[in-house]
PDB file of N, CA and C in Angstrom:
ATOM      1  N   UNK A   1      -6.905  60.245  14.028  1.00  0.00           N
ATOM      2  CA  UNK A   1      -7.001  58.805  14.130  1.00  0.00           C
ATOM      3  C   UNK A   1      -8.467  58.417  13.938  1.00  0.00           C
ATOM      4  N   UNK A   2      -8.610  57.326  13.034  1.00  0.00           N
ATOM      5  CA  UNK A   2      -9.788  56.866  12.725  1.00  0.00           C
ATOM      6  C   UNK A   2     -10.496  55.475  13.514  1.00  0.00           C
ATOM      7  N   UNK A   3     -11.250  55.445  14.181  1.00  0.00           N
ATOM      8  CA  UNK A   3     -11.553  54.188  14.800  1.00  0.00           C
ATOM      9  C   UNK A   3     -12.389  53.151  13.530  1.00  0.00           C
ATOM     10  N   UNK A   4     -12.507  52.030  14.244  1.00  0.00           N
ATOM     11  CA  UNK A   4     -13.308  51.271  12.654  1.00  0.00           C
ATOM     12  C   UNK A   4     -14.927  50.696  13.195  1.00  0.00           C
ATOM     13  N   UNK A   5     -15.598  51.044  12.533  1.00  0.00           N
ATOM     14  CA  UNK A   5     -16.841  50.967  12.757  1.00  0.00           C
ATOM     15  C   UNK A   5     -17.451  49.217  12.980  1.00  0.00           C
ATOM     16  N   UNK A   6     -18.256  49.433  13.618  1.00  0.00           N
ATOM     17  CA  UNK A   6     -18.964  48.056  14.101  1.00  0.00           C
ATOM     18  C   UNK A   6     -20.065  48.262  14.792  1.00  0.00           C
ATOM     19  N   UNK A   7     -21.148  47.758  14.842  1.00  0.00           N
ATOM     20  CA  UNK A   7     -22.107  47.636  15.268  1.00  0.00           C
ATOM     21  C   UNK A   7     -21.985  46.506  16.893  1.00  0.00           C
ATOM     22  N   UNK A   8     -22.622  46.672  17.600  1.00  0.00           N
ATOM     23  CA  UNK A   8     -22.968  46.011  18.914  1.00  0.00           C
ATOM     24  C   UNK A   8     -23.596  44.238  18.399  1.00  0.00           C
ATOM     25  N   UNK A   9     -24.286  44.294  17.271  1.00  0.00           N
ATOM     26  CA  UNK A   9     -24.369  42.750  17.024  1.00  0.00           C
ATOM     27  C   UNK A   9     -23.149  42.290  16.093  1.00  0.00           C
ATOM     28  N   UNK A  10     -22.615  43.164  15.782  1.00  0.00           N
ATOM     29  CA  UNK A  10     -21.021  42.332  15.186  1.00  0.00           C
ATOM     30  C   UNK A  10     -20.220  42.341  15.901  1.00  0.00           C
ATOM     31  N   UNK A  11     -20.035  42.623  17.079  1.00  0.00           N
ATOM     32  CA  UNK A  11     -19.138  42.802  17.768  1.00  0.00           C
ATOM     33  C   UNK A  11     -19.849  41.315  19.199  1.00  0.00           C
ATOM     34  N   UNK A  12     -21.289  41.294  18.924  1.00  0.00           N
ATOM     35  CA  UNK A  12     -21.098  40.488  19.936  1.00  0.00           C
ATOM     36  C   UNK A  12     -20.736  38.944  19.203  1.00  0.00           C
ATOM     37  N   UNK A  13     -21.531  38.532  18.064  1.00  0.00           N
ATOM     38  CA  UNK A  13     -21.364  37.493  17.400  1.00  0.00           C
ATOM     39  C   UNK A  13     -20.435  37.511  17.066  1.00  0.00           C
ATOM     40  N   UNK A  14     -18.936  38.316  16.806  1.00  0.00           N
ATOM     41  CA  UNK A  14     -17.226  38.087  17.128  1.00  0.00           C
ATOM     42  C   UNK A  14     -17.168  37.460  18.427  1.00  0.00           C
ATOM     43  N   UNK A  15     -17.642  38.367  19.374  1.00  0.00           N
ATOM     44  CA  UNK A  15     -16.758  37.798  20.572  1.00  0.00           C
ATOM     45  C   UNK A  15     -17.865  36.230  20.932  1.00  0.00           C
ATOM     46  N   UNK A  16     -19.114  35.931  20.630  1.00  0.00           N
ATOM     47  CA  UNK A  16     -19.482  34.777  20.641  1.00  0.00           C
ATOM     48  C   UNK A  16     -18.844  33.654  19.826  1.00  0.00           C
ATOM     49  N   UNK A  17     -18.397  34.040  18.747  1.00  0.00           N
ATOM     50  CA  UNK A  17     -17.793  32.738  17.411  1.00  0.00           C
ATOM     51  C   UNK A  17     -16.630  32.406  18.547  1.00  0.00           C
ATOM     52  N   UNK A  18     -15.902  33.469  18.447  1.00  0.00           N
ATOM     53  CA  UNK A  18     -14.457  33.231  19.293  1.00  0.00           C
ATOM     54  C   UNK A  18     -14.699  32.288  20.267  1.00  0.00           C
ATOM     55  N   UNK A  19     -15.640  33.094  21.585  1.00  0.00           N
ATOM     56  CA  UNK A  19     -15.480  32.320  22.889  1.00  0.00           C
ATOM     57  C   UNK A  19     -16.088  31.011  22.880  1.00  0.00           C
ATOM     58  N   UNK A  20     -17.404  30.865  21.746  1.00  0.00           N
ATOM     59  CA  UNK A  20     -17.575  29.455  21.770  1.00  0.00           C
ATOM     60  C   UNK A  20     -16.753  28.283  21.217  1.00  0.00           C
ATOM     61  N   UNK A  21     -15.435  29.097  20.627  1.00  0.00           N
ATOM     62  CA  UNK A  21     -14.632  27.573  20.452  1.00  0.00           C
ATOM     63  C   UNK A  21     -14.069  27.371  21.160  1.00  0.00           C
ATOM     64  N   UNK A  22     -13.671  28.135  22.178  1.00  0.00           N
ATOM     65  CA  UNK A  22     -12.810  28.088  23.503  1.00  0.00           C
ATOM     66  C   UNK A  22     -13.317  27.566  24.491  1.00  0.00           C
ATOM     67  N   UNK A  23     -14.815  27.764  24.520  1.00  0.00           N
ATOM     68  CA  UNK A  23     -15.401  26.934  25.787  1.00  0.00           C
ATOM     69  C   UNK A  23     -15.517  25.687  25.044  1.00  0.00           C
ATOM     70  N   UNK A  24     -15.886  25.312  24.468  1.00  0.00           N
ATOM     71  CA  UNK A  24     -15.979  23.825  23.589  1.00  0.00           C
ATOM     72  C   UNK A  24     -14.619  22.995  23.902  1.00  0.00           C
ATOM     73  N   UNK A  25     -13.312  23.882  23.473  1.00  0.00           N
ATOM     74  CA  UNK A  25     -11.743  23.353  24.104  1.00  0.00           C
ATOM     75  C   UNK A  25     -11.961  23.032  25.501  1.00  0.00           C
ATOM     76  N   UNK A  26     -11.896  23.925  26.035  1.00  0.00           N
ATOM     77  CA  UNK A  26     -12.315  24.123  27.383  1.00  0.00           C
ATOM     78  C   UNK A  26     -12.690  22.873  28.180  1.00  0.00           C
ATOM     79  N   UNK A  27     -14.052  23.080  27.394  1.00  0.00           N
ATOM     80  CA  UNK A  27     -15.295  21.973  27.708  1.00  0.00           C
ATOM     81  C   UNK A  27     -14.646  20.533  28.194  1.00  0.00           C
ATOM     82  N   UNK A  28     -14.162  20.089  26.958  1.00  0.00           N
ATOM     83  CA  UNK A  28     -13.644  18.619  26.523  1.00  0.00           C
ATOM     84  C   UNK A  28     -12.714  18.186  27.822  1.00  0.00           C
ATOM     85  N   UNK A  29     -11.913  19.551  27.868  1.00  0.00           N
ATOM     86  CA  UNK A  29     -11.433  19.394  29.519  1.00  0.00           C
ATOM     87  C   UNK A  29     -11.798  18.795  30.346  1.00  0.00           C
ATOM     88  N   UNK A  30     -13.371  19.320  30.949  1.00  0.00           N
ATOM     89  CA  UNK A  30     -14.109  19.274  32.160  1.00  0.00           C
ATOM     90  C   UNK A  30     -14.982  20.456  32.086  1.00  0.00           C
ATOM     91  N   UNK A  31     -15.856  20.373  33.251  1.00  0.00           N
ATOM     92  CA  UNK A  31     -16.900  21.187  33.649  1.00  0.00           C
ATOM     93  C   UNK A  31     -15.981  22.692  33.908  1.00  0.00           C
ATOM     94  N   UNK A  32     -16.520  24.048  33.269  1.00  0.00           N
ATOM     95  CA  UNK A  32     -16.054  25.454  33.958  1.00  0.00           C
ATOM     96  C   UNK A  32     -16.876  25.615  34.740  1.00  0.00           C
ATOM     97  N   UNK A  33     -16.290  25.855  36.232  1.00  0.00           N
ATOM     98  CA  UNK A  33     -16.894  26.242  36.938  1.00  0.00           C
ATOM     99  C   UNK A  33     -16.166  27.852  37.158  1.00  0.00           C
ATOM    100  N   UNK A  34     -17.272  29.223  37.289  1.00  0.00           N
ATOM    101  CA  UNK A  34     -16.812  30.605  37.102  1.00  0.00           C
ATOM    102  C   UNK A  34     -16.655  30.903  38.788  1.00  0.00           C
ATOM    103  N   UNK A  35     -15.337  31.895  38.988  1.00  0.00           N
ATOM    104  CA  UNK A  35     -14.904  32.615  40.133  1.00  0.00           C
ATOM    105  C   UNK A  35     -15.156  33.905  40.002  1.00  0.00           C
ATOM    106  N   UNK A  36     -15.190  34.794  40.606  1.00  0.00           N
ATOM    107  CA  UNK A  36     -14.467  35.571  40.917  1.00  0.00           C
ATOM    108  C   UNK A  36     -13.286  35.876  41.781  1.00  0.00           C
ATOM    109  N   UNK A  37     -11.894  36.184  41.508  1.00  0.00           N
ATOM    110  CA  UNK A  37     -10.676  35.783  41.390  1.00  0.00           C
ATOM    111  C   UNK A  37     -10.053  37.624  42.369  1.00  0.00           C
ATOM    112  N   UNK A  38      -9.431  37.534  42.755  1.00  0.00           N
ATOM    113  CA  UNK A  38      -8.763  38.694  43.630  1.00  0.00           C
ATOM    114  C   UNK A  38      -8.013  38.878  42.019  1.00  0.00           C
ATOM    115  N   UNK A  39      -7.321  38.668  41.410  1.00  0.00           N
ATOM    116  CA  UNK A  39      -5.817  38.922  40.107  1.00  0.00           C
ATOM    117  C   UNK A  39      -7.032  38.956  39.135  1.00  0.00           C
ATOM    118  N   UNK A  40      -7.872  38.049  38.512  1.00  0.00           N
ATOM    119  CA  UNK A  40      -8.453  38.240  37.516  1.00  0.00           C
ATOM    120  C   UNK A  40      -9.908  37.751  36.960  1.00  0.00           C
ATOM    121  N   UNK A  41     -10.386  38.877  36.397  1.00  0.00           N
ATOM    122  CA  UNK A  41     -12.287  38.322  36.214  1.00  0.00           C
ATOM    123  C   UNK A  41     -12.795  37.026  35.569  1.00  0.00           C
ATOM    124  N   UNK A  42     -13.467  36.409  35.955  1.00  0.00           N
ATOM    125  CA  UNK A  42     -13.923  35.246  34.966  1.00  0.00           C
ATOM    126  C   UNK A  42     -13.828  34.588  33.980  1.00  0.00           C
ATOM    127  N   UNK A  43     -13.755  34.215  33.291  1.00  0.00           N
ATOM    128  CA  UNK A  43     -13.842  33.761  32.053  1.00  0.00           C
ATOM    129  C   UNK A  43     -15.113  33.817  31.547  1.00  0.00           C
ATOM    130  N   UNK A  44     -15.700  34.738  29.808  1.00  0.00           N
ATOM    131  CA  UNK A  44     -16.329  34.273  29.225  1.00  0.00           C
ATOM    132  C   UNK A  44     -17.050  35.700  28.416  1.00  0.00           C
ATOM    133  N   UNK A  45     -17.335  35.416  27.635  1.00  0.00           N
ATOM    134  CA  UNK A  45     -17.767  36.584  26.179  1.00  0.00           C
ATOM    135  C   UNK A  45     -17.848  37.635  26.238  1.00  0.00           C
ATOM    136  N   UNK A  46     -18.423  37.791  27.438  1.00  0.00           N
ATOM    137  CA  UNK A  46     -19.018  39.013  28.194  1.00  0.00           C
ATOM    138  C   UNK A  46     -17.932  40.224  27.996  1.00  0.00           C
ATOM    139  N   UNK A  47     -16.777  39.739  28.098  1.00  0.00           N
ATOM    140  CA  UNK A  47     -15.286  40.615  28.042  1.00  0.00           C
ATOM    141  C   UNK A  47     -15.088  41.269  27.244  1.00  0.00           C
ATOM    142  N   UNK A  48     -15.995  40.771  25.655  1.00  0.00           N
ATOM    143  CA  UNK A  48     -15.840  41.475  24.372  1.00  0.00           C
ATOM    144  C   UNK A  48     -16.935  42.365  24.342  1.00  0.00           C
ATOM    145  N   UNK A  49     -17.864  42.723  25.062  1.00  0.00           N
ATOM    146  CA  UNK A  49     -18.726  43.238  25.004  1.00  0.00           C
ATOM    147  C   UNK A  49     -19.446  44.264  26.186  1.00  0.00           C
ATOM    148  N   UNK A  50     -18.642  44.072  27.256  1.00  0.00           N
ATOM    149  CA  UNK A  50     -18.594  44.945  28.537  1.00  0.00           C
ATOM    150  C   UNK A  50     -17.199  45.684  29.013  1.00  0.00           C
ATOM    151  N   UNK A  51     -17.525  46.376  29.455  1.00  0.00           N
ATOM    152  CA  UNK A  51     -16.435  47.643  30.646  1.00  0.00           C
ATOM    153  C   UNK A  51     -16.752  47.507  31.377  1.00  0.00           C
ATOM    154  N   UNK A  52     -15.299  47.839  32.553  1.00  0.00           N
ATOM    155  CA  UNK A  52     -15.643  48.627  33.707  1.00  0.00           C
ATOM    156  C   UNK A  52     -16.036  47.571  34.634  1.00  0.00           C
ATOM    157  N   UNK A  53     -15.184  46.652  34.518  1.00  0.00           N
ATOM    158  CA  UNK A  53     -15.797  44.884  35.008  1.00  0.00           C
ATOM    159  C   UNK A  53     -14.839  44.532  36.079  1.00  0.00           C
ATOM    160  N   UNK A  54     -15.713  44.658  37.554  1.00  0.00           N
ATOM    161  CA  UNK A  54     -15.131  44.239  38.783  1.00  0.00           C
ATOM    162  C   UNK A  54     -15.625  43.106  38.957  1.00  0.00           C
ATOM    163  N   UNK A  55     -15.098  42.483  40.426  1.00  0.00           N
ATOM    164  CA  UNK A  55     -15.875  41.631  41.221  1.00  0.00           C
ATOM    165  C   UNK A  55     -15.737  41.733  42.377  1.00  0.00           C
ATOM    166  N   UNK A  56     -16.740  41.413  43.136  1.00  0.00           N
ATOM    167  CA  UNK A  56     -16.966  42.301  44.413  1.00  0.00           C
ATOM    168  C   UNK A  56     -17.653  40.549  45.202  1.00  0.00           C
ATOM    169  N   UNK A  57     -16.934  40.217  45.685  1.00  0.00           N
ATOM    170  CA  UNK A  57     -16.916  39.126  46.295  1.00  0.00           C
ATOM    171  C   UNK A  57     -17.248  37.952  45.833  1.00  0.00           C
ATOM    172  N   UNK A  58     -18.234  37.226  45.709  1.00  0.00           N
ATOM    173  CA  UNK A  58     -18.445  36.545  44.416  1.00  0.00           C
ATOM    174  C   UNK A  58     -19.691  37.052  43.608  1.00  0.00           C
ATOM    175  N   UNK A  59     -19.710  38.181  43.287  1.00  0.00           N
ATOM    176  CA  UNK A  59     -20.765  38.874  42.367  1.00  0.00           C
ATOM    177  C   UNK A  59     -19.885  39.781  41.217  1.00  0.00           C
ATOM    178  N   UNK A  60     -20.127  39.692  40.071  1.00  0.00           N
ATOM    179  CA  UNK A  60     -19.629  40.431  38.734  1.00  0.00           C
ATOM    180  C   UNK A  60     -20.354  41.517  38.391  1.00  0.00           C
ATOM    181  N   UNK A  61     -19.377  42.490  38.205  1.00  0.00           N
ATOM    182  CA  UNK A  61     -20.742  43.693  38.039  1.00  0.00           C
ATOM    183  C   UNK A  61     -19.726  44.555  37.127  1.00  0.00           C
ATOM    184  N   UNK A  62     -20.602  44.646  35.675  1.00  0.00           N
ATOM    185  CA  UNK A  62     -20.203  45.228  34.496  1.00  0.00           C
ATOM    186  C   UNK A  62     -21.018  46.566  34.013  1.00  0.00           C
ATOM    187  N   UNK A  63     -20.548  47.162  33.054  1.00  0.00           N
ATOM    188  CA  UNK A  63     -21.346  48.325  32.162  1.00  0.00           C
ATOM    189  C   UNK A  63     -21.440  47.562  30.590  1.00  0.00           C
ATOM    190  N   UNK A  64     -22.146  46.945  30.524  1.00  0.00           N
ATOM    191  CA  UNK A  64     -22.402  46.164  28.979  1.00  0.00           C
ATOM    192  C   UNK A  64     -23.660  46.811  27.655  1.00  0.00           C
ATOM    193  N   UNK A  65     -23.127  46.653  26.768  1.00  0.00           N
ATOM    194  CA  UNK A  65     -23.473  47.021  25.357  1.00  0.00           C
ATOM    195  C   UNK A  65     -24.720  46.288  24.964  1.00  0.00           C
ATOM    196  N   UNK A  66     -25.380  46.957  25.233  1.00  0.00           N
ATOM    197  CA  UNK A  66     -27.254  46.199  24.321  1.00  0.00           C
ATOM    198  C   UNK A  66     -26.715  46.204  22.742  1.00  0.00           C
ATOM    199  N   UNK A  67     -27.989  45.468  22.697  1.00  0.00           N
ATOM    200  CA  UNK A  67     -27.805  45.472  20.992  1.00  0.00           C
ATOM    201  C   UNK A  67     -27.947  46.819  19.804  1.00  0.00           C
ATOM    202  N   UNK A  68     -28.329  47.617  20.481  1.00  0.00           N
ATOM    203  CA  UNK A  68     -28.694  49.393  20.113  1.00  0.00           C
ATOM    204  C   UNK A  68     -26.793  49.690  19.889  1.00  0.00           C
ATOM    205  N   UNK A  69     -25.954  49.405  20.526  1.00  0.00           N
ATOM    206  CA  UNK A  69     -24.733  49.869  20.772  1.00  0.00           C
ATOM    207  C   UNK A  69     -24.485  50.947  21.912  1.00  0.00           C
ATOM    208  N   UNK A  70     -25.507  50.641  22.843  1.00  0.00           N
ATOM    209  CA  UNK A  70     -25.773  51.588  24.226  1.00  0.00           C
ATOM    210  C   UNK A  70     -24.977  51.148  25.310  1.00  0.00           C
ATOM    211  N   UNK A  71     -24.438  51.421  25.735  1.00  0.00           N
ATOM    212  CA  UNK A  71     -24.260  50.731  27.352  1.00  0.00           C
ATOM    213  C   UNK A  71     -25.501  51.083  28.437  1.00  0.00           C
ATOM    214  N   UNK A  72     -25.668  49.600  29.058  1.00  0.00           N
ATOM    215  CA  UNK A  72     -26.344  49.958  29.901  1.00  0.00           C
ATOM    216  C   UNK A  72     -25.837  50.817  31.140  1.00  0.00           C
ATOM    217  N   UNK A  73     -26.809  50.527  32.173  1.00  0.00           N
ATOM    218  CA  UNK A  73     -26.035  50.752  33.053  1.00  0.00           C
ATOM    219  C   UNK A  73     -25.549  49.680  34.227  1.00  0.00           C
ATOM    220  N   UNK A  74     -25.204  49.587  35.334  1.00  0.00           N
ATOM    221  CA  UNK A  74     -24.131  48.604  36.120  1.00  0.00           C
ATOM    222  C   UNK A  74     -25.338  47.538  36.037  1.00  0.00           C
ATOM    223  N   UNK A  75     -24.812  46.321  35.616  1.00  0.00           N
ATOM    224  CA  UNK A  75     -25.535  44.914  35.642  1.00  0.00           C
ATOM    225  C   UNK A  75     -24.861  43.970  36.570  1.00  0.00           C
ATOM    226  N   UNK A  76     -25.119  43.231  37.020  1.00  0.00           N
ATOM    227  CA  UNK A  76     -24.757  42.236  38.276  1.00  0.00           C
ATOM    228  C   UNK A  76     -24.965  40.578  37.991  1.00  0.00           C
ATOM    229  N   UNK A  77     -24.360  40.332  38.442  1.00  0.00           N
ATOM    230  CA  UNK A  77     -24.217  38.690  38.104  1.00  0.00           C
ATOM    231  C   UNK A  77     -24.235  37.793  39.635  1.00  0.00           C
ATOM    232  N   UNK A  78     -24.859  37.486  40.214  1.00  0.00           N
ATOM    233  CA  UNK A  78     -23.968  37.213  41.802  1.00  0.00           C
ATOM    234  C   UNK A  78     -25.340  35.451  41.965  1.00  0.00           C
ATOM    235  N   UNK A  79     -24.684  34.826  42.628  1.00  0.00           N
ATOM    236  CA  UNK A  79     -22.941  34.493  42.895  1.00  0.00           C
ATOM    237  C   UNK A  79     -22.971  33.620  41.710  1.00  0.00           C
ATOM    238  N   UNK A  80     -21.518  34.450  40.815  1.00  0.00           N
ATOM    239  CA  UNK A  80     -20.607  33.709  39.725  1.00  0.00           C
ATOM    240  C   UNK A  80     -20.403  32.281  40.201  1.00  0.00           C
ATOM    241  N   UNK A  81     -20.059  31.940  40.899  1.00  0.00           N
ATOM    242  CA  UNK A  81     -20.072  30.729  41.222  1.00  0.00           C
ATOM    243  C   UNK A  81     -20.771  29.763  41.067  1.00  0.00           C
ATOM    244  N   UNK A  82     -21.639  29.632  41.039  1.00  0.00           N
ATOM    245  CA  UNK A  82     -23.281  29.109  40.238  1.00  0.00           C
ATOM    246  C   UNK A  82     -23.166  28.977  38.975  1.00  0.00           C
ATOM    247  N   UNK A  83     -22.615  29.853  38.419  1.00  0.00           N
ATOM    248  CA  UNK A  83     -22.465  29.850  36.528  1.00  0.00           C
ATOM    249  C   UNK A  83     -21.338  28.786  36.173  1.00  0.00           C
ATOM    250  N   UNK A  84     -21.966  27.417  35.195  1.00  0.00           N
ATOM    251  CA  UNK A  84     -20.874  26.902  34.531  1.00  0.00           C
ATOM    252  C   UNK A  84     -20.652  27.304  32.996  1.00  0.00           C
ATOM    253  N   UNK A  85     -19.587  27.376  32.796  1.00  0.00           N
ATOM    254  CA  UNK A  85     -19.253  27.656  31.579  1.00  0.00           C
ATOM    255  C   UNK A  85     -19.168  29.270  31.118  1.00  0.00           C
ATOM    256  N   UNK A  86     -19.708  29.723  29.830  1.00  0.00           N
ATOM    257  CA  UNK A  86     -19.877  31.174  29.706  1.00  0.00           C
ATOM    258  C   UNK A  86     -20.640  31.682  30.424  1.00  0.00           C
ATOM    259  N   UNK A  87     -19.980  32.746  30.590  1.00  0.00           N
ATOM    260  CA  UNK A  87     -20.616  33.947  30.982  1.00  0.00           C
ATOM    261  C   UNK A  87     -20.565  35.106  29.998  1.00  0.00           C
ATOM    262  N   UNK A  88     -22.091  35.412  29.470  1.00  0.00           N
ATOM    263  CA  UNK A  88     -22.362  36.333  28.415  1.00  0.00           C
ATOM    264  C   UNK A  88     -22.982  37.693  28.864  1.00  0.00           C
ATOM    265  N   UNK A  89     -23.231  37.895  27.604  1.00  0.00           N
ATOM    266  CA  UNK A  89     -24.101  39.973  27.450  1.00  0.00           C
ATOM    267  C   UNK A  89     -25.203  39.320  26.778  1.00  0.00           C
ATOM    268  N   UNK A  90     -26.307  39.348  27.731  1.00  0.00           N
ATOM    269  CA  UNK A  90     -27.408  39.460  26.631  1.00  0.00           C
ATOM    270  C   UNK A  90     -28.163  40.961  26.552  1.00  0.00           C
ATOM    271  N   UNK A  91     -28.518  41.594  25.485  1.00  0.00           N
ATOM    272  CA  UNK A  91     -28.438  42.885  25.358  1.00  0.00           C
ATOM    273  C   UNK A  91     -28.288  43.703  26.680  1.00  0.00           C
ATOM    274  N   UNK A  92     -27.236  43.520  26.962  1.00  0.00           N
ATOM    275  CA  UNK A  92     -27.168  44.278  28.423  1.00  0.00           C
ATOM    276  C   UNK A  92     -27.262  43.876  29.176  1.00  0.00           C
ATOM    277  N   UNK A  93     -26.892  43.322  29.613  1.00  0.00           N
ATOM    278  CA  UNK A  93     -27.037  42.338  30.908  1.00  0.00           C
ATOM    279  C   UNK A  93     -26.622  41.206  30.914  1.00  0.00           C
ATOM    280  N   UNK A  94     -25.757  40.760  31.913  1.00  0.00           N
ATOM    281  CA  UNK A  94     -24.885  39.697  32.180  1.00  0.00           C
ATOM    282  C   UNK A  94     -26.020  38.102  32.296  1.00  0.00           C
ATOM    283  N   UNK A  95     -25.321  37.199  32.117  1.00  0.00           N
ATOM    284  CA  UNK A  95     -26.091  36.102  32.280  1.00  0.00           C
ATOM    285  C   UNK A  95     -25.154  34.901  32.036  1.00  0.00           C
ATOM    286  N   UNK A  96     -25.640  33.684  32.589  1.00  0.00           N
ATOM    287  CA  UNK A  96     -24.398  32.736  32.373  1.00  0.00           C
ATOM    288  C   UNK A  96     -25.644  30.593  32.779  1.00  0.00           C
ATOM    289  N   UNK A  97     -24.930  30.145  32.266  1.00  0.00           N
ATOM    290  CA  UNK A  97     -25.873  28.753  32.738  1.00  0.00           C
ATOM    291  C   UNK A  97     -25.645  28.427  34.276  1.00  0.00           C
ATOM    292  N   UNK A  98     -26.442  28.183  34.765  1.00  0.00           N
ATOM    293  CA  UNK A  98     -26.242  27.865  36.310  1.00  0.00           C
ATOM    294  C   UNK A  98     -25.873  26.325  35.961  1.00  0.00           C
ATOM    295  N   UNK A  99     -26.005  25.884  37.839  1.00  0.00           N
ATOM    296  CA  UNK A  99     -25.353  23.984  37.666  1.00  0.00           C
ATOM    297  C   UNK A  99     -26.571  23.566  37.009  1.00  0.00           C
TER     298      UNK A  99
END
């Protein structure tokens, strides 16, 4: 079995094109405000571009892909709650807009 090749900046600017039309939908809605959820993680880009993605009360803590195609190692986000809208990978490391 052959996997298909991609680089860590095509793979993030996929999962960025994508998620920014969704937060834009989203948007028009209302304000996202981010949880961390007991059933399920957050919403936002970060998903296409990290593993291994808990949440541990209201803090997010991933293994995410620099732009090298490395994973870092465990990055932290806390408190998600603070973050509106996306929540991204910037080369490794989680990050998101506060209020």
């Amino acid at each position: 079995m052959t996997f298909p090749s991609f680089t860590a900046d095509q793979s993030l600017y996929r999962s960025g094109r994508h998620y920014h039309s969704l937060l834009l939908t989203a948007t028009a809605r209302g304000v996202i405000i981010s949880q961390c959820g007991d059933a399920a993680l957050p919403f936002g880009s970060y998903l296409q571009s990290c593993v291994g993605c808990t949440c541990n009360d209201d803090a997010l803590l991933c293994n995410c892909y620099d732009f090298n195609g490395t994973i870092q190692g465990t990055t932290a986000l806390a408190p998600v709650s603070n973050c509106v809208g996306d929540i991204y990978n910037s080369n490794g490391n989680l990050g998101c807009s506060p209020f």
